[in-house]
C-alpha atoms as a PDB file:
ATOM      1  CA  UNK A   1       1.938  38.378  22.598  1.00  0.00           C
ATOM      2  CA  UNK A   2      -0.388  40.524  24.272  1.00  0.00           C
ATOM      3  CA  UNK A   3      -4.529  39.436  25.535  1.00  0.00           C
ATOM      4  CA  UNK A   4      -7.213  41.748  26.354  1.00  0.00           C
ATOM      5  CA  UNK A   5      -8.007  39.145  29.414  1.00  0.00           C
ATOM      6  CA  UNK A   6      -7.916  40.441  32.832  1.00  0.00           C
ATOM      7  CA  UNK A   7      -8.270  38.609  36.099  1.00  0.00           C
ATOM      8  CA  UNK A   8     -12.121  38.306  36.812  1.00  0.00           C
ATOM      9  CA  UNK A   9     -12.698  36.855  33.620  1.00  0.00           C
ATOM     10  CA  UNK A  10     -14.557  34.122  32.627  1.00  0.00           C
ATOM     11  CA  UNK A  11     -13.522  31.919  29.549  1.00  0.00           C
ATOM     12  CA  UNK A  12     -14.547  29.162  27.551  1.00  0.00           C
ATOM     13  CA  UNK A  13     -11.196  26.683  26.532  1.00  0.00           C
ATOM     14  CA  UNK A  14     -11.550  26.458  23.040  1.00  0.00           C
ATOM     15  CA  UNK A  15      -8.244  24.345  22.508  1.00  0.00           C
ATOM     16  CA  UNK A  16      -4.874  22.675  24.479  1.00  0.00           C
ATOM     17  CA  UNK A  17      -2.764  21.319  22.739  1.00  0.00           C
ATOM     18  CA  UNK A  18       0.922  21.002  24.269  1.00  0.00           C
ATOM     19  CA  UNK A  19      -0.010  19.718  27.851  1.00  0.00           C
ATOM     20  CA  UNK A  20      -0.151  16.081  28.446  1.00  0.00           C
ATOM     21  CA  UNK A  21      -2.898  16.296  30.888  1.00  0.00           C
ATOM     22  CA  UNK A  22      -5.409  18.952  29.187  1.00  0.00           C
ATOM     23  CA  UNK A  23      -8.299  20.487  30.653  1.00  0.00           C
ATOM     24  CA  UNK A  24     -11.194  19.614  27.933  1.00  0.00           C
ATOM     25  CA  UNK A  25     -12.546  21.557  25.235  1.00  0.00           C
ATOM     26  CA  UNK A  26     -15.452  23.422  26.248  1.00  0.00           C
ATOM     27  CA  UNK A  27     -14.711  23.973  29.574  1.00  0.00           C
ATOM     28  CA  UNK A  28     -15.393  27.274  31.618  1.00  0.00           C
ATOM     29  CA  UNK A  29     -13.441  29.210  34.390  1.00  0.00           C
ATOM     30  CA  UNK A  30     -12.125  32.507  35.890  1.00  0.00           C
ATOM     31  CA  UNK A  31      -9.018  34.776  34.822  1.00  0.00           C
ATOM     32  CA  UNK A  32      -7.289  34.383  38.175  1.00  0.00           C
ATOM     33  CA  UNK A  33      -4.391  36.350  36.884  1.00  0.00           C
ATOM     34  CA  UNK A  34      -3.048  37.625  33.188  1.00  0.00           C
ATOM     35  CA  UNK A  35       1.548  37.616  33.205  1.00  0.00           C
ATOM     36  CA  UNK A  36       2.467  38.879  29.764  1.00  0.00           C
ATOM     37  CA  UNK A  37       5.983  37.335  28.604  1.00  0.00           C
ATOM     38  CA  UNK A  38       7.623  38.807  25.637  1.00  0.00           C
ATOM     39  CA  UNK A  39       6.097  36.491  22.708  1.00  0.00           C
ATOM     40  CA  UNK A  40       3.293  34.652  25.066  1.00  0.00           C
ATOM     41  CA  UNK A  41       0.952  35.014  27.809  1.00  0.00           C
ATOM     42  CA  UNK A  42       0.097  32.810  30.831  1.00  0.00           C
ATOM     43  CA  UNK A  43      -3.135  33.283  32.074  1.00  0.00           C
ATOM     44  CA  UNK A  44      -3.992  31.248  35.345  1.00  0.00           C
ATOM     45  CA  UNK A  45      -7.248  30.007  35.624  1.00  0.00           C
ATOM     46  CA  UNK A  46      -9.441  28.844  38.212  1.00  0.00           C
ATOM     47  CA  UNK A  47     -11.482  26.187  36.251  1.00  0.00           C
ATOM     48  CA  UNK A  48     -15.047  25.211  37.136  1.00  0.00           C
ATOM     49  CA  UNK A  49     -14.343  22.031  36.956  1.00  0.00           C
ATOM     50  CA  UNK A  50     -12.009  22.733  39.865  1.00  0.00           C
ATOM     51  CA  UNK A  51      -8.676  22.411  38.320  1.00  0.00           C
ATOM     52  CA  UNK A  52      -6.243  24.715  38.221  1.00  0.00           C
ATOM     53  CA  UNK A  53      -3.897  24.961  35.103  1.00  0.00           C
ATOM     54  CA  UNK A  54      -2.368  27.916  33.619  1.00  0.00           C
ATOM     55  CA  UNK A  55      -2.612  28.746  30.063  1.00  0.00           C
ATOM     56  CA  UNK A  56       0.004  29.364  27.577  1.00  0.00           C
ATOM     57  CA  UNK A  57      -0.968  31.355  24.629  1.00  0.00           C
ATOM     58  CA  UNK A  58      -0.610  30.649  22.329  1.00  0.00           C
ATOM     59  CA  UNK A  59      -0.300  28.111  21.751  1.00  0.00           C
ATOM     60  CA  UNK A  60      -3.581  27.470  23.826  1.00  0.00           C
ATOM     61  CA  UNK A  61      -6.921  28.931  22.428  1.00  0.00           C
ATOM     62  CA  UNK A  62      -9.600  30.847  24.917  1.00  0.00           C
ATOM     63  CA  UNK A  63     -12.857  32.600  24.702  1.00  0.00           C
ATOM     64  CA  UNK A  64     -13.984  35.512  26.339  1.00  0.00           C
ATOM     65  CA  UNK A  65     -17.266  34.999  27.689  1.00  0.00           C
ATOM     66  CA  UNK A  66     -20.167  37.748  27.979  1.00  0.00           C
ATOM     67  CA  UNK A  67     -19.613  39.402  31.866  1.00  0.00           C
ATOM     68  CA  UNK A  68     -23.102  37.396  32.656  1.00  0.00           C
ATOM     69  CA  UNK A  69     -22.289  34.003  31.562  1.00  0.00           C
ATOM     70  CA  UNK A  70     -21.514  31.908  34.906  1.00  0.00           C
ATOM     71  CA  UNK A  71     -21.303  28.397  33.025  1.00  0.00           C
END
């Protein structure tokens, strides 16, 4: 599964589904780092709301915000 997300990023978490702990819907961070996988992404990302949790997608559903959008 490939992403057009790079590190330096910012995103908008549009959905998390498999983690039991989820960071919430709507929330905003930074690409810290994109590792392609052969049928699924993880993307780390450096929250805002200072968590760190790495993406799996999918399943996990992200936005890619405009490059001046800092919230």
């Amino acid at each position: 599964m490939k992403t057009n997300l790079k590190a330096g990023d910012r995103v908008r978490l549009l959905s998390m589904t498999d983690d039991p702990d989820p960071i919430p819907a709507g929330t905003t961070g930074t690409v810290a780092g994109v590792y392609p996988l052969s049928d699924w992404t993880q993307v780390d990302v450096d929250w805002d709301n200072g968590r760190s949790l790495m993406l799996s997608i999918p399943p996990d559903v992200v936005e890619r915000l405009p490059a001046d959008t800092t919230n």
